[in-house]
Protein backbone atom coordinates (compact mmCIF):
# COMPACT_ATOMS: atom_id res chain seq x y z
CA UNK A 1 74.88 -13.96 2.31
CA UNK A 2 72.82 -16.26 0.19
CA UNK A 3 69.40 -15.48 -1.41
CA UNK A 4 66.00 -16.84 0.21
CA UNK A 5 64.43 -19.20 -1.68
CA UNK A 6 60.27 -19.47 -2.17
CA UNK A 7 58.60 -22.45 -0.86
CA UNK A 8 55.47 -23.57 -2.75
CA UNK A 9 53.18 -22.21 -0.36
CA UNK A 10 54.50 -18.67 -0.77
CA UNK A 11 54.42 -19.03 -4.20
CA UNK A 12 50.58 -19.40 -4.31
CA UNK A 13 49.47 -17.81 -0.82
CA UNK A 14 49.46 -14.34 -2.70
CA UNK A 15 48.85 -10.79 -1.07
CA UNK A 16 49.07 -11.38 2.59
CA UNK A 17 46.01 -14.47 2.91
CA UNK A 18 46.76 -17.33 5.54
CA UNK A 19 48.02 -20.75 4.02
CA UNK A 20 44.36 -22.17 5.83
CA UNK A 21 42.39 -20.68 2.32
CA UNK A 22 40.41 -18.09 4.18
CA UNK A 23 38.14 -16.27 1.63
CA UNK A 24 36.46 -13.10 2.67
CA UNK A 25 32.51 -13.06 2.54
CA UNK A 26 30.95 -11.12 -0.57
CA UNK A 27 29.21 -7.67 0.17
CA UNK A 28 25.52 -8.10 0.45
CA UNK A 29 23.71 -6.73 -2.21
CA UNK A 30 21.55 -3.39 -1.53
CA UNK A 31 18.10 -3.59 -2.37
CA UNK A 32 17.11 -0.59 -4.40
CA UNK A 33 13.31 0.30 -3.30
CA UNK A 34 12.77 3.17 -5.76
CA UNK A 35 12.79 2.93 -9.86
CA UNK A 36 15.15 4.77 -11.93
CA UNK A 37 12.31 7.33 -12.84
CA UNK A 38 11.91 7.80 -9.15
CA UNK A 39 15.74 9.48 -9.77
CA UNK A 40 14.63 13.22 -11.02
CA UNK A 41 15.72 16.35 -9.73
CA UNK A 42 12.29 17.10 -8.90
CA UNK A 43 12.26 14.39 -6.27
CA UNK A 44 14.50 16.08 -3.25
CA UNK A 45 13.12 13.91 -0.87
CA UNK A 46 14.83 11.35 -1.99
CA UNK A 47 17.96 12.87 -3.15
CA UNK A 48 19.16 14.10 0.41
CA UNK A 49 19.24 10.57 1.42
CA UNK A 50 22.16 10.52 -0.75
CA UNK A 51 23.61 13.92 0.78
CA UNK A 52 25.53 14.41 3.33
CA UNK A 53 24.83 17.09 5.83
CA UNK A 54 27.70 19.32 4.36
CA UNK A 55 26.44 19.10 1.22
CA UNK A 56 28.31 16.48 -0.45
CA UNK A 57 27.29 13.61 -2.70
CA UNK A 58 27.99 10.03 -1.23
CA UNK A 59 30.05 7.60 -3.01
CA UNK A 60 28.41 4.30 -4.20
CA UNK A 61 31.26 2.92 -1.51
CA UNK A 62 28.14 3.91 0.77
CA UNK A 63 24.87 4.15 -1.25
CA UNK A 64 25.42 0.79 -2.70
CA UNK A 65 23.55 1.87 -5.42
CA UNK A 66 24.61 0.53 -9.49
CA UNK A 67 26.86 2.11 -11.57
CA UNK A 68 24.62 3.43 -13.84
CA UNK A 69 21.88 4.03 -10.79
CA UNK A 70 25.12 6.38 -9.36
CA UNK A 71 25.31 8.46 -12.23
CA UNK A 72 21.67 8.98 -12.78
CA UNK A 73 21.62 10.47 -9.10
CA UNK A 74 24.84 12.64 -9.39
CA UNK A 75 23.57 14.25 -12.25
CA UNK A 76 19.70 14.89 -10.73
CA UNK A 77 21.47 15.96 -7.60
CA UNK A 78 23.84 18.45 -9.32
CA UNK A 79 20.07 19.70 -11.75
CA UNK A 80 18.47 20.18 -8.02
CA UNK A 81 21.40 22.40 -7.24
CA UNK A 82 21.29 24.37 -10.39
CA UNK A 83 17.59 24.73 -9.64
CA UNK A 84 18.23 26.05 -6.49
CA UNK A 85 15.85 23.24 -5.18
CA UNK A 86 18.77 21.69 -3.15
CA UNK A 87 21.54 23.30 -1.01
């Protein structure tokens, strides 16, 4: 049986996009309304909007939130716990 052979449009089509050039729209950018001081483990209020009910620390997948913005809250988050301020 012979091998199948590429046509051009294969070639550059890549991962599974339609030959028309469809192009997937860009995540809208979250607009943070708080400052990074505003990020303390003092401030629960404002760190169980990043919590789910169980407990559990949501992923920037879902706060939107900057690397370095994410990092800042896990680690206030995980303070308020070791303070017993947060469950």
């Amino acid at each position: 049986m012979p091998r199948k052979t590429h046509t051009d449009k294969e070639k550059r089509g890549g991962r599974g996009r339609s030959a028309t050039g469809e192009m997937r729209t860009p995540r809208p950018k979250p607009k943070i309304d708080f400052t990074i001081d505003a990020l303390d483990f003092k401030n629960t209020n404002l760190l169980k909007q990043f919590v789910t009910d169980q407990g559990r620390i949501l992923p920037r997948k879902y706060t939107g939130l900057p690397a370095h913005y994410q990092r800042q809250l896990n680690r206030s988050i995980k303070r308020a716990r070791q303070m017993l301020l947060m469950k």
